[in-house]
PDB file of N, CA and C in Angstrom:
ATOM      1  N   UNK A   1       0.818  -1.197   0.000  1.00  0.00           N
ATOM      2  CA  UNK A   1       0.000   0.000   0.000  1.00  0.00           C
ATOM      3  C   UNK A   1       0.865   1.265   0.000  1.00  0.00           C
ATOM      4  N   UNK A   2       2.197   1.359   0.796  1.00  0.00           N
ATOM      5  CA  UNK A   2       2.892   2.354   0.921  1.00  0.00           C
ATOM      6  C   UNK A   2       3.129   2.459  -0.745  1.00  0.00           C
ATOM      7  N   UNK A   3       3.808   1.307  -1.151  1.00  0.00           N
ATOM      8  CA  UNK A   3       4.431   2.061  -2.709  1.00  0.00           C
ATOM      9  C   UNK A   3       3.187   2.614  -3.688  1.00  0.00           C
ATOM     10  N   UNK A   4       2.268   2.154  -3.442  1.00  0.00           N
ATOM     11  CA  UNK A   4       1.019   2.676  -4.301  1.00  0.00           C
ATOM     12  C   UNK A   4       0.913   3.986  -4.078  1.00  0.00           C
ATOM     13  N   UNK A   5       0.652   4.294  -2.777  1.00  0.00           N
ATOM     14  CA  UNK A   5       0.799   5.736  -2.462  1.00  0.00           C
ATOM     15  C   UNK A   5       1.910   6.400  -3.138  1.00  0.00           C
ATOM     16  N   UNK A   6       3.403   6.090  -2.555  1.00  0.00           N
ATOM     17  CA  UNK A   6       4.663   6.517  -3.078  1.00  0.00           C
ATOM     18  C   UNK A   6       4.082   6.712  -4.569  1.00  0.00           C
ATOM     19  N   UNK A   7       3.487   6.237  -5.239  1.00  0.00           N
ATOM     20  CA  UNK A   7       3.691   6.337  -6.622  1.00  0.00           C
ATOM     21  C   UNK A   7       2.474   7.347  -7.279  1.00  0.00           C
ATOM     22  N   UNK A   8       1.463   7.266  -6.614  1.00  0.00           N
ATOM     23  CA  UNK A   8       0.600   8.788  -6.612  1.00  0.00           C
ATOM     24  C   UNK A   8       1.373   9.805  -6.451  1.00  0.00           C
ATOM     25  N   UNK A   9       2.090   9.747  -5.411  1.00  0.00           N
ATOM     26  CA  UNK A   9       2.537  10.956  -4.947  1.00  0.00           C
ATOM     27  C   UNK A   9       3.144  11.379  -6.097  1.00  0.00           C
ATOM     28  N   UNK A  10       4.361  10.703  -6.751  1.00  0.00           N
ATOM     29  CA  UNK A  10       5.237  11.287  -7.789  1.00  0.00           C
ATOM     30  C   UNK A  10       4.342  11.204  -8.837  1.00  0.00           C
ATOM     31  N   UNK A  11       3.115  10.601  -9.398  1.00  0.00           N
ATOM     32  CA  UNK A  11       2.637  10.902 -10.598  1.00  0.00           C
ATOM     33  C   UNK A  11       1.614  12.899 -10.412  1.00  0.00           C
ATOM     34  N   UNK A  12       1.229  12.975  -8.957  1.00  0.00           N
ATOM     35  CA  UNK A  12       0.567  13.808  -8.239  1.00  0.00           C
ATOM     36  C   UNK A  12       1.568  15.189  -9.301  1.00  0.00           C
ATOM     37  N   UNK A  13       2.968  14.868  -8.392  1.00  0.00           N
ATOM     38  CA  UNK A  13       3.607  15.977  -8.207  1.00  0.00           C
ATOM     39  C   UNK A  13       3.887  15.891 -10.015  1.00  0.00           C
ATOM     40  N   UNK A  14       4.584  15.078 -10.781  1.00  0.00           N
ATOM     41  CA  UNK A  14       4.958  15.287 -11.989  1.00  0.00           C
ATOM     42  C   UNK A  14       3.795  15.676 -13.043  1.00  0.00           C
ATOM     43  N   UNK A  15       2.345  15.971 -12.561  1.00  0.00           N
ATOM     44  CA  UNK A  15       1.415  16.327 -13.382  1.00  0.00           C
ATOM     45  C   UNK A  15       1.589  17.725 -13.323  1.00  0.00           C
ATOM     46  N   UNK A  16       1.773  18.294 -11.585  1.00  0.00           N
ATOM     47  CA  UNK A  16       1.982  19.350 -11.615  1.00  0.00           C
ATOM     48  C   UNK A  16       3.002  20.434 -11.935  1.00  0.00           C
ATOM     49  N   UNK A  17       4.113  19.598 -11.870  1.00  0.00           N
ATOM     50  CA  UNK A  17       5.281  20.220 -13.084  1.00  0.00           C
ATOM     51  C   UNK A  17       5.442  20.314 -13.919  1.00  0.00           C
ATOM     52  N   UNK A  18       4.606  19.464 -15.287  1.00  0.00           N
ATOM     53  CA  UNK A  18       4.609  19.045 -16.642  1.00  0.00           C
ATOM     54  C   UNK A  18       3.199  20.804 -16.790  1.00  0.00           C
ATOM     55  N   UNK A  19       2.440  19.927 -16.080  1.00  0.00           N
ATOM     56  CA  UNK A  19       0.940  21.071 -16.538  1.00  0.00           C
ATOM     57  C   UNK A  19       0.643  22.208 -16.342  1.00  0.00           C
ATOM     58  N   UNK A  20       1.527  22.738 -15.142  1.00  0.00           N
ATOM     59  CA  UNK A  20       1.399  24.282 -14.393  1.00  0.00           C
ATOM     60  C   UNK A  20       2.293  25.188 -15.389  1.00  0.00           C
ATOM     61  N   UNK A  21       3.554  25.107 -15.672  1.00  0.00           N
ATOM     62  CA  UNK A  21       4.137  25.800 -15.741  1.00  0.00           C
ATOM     63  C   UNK A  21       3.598  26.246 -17.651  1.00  0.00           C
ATOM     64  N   UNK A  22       3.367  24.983 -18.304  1.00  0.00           N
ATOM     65  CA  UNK A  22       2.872  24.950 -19.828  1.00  0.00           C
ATOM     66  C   UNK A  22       1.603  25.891 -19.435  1.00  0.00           C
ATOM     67  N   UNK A  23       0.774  25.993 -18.646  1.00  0.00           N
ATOM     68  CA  UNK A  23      -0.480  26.790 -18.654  1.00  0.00           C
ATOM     69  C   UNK A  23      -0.799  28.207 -18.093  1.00  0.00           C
ATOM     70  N   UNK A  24       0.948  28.562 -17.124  1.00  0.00           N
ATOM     71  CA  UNK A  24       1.203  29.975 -16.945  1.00  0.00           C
ATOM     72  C   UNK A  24       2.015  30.554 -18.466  1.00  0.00           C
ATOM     73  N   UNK A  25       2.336  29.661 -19.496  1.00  0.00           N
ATOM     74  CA  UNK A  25       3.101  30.191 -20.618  1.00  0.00           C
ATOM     75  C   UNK A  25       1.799  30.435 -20.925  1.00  0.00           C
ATOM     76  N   UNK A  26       0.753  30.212 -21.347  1.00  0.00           N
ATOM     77  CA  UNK A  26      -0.281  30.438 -21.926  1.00  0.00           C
ATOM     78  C   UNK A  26      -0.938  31.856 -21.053  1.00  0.00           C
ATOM     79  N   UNK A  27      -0.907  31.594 -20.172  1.00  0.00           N
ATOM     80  CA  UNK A  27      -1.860  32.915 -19.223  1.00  0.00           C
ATOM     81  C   UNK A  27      -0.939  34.291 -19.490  1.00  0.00           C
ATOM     82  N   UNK A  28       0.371  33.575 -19.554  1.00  0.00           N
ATOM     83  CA  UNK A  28       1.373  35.080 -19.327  1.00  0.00           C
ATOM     84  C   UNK A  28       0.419  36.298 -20.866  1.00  0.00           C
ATOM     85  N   UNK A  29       0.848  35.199 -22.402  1.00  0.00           N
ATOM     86  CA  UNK A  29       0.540  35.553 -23.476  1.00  0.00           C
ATOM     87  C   UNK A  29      -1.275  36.214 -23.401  1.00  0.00           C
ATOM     88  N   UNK A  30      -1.805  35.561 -22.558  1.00  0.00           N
ATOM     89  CA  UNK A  30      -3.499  36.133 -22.904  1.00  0.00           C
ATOM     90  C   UNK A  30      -3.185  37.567 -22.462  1.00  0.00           C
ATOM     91  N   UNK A  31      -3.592  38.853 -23.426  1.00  0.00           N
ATOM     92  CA  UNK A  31      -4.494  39.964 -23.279  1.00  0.00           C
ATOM     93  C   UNK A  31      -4.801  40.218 -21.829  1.00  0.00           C
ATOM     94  N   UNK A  32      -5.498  39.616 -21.021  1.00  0.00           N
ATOM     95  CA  UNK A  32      -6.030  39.734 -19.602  1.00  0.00           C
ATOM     96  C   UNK A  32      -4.819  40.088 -18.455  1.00  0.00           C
ATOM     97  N   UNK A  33      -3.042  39.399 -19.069  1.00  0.00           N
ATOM     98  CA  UNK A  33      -2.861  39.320 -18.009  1.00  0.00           C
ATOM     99  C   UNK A  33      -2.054  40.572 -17.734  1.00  0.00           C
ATOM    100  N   UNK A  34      -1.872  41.929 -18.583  1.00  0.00           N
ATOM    101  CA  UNK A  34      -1.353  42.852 -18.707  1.00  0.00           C
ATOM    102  C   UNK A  34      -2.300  44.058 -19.115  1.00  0.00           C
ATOM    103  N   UNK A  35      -2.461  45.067 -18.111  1.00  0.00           N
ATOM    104  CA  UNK A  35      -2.760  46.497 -18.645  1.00  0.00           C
ATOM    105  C   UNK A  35      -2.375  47.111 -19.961  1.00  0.00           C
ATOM    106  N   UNK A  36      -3.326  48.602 -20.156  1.00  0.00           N
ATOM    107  CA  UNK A  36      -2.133  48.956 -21.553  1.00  0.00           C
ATOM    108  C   UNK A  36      -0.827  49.890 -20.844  1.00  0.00           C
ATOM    109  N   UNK A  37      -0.974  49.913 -19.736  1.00  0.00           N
ATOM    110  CA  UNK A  37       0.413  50.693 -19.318  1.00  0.00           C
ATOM    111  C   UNK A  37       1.299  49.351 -19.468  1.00  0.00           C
ATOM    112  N   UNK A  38       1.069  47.780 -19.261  1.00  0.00           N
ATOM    113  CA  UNK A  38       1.770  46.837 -19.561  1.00  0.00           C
ATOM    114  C   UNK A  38       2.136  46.121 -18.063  1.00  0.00           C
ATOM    115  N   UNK A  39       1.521  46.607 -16.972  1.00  0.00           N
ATOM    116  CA  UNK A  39       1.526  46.375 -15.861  1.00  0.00           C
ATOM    117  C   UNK A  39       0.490  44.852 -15.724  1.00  0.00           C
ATOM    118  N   UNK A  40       1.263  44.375 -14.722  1.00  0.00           N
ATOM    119  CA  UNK A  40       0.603  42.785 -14.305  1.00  0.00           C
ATOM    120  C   UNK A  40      -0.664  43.049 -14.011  1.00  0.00           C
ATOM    121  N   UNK A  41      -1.754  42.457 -14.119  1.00  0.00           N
ATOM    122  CA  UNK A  41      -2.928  42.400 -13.790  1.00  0.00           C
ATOM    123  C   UNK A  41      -3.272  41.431 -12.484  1.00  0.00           C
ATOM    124  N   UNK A  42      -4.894  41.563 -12.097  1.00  0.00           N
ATOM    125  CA  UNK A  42      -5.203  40.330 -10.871  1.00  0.00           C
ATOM    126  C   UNK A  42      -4.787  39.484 -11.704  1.00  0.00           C
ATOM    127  N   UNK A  43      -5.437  39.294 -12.787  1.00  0.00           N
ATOM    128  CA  UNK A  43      -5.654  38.200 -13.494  1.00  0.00           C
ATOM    129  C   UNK A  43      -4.438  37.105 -13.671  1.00  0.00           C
ATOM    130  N   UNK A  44      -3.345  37.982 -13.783  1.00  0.00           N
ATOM    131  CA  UNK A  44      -1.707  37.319 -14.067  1.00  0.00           C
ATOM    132  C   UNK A  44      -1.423  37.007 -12.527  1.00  0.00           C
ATOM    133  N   UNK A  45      -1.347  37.764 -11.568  1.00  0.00           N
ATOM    134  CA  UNK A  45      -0.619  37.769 -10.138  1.00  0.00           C
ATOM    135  C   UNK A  45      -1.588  36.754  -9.497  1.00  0.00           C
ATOM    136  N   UNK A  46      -3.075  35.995  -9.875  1.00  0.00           N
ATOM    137  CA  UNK A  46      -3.723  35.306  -9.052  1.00  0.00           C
ATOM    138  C   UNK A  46      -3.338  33.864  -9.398  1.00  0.00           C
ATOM    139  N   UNK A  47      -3.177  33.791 -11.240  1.00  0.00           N
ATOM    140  CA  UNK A  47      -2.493  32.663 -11.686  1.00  0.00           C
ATOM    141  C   UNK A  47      -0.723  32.025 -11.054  1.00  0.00           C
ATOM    142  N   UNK A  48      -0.154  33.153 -11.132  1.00  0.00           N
ATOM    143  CA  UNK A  48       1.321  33.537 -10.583  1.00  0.00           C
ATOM    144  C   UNK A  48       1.109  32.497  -9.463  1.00  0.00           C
ATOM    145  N   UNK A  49       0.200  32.951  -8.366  1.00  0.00           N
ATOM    146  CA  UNK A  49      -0.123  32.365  -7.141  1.00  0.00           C
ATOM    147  C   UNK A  49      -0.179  30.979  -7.440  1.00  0.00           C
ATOM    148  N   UNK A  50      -1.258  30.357  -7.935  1.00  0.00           N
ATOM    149  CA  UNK A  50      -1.771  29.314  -8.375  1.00  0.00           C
ATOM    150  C   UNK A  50      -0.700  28.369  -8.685  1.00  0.00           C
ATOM    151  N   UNK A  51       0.276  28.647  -9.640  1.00  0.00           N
ATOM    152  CA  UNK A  51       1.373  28.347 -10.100  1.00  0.00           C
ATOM    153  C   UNK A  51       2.350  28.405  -9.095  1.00  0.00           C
ATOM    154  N   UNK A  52       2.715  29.239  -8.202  1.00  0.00           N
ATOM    155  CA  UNK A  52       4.015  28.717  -7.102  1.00  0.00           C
ATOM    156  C   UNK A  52       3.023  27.677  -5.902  1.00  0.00           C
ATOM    157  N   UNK A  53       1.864  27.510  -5.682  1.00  0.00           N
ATOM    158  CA  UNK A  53       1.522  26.818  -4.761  1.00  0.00           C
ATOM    159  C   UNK A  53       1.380  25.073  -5.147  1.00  0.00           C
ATOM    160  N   UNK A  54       1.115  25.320  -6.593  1.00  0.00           N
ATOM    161  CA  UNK A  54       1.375  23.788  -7.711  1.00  0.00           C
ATOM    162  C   UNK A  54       2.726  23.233  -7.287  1.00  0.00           C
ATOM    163  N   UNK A  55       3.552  24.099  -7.109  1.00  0.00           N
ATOM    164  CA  UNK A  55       4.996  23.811  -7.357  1.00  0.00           C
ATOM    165  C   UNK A  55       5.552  23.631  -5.953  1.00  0.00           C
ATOM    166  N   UNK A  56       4.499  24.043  -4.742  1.00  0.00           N
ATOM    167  CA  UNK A  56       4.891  24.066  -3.860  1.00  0.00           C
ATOM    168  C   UNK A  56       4.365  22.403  -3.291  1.00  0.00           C
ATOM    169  N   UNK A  57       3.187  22.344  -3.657  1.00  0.00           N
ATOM    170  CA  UNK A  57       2.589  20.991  -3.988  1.00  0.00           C
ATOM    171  C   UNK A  57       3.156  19.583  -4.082  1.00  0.00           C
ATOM    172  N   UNK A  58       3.480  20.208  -5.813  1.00  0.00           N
ATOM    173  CA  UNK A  58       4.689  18.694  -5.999  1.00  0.00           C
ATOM    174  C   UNK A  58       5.527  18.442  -5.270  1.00  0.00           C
ATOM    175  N   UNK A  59       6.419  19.378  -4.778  1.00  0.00           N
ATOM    176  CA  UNK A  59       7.859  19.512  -3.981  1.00  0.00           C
ATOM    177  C   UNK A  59       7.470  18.522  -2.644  1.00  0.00           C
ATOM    178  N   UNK A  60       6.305  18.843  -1.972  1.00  0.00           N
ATOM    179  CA  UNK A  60       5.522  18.225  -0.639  1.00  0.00           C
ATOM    180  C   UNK A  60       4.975  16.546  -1.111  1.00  0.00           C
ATOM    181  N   UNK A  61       5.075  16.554  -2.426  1.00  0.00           N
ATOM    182  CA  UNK A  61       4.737  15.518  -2.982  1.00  0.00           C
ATOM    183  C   UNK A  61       5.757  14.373  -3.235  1.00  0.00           C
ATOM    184  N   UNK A  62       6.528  15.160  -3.704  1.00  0.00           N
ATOM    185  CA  UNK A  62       8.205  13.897  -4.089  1.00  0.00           C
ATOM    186  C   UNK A  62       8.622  13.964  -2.139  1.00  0.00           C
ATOM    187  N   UNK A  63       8.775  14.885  -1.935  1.00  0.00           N
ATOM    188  CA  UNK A  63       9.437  14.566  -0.587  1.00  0.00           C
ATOM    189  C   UNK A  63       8.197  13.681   0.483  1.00  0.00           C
ATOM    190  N   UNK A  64       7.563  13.365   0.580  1.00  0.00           N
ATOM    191  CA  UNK A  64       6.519  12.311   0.926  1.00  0.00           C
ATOM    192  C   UNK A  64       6.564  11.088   0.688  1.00  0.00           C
ATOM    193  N   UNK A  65       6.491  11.467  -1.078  1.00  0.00           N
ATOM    194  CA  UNK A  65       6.596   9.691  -1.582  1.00  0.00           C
ATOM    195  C   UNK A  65       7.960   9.355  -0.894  1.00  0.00           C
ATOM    196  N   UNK A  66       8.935  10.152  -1.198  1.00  0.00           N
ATOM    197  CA  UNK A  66      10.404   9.413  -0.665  1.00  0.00           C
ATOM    198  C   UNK A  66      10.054   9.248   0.662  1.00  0.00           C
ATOM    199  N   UNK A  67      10.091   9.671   1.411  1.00  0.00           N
ATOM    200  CA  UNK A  67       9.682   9.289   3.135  1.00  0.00           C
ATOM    201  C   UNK A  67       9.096   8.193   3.090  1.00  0.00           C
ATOM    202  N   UNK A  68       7.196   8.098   2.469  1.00  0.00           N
ATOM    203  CA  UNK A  68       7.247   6.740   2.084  1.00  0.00           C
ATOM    204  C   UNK A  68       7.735   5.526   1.822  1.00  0.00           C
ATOM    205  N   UNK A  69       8.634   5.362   0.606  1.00  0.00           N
ATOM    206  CA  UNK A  69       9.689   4.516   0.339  1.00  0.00           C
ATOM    207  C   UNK A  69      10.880   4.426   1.099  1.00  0.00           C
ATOM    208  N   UNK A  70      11.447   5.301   1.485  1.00  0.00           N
ATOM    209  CA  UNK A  70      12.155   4.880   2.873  1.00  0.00           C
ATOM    210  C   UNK A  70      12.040   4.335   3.877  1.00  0.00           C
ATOM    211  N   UNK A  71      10.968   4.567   4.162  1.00  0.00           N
ATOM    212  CA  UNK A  71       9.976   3.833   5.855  1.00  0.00           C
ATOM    213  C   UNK A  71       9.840   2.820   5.021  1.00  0.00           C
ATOM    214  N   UNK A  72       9.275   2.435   4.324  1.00  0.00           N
ATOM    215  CA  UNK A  72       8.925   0.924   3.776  1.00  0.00           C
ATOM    216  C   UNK A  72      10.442   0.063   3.692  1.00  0.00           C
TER     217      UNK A  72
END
């Protein structure tokens, strides 16, 4: 049961490294996420958020599974 878990965990976290960062390249480019003075918007700084807490995520994620697999 532990390695099953262990192995969520790293598929958990590697979705969120593969998928977050490809979908802030996209948000950066939308219209929404810049004023016309060219200044960041909510819209960019709420994604921004979204995106370091993904990343903060996975990180809590690989270091788990490994704890996991170690204890086992």
């Amino acid at each position: 049961m532990e390695l099953f878990a262990a192995i969520v965990l790293f598929i958990s976290a590697l979705f969120n490294v593969i998928a977050w960062p490809r979908f802030f390249k996209r948000v950066s480019a939308d219209p929404r996420a810049r004023d016309t003075a060219g200044k960041a918007t909510a819209f960019y700084r709420v994604h921004a958020v979204l995106l370091g807490i993904a990343l903060v995520i996975a990180a809590a994620s690989v270091l788990a599974g490994m704890l996991l697999l170690l204890r086992g």
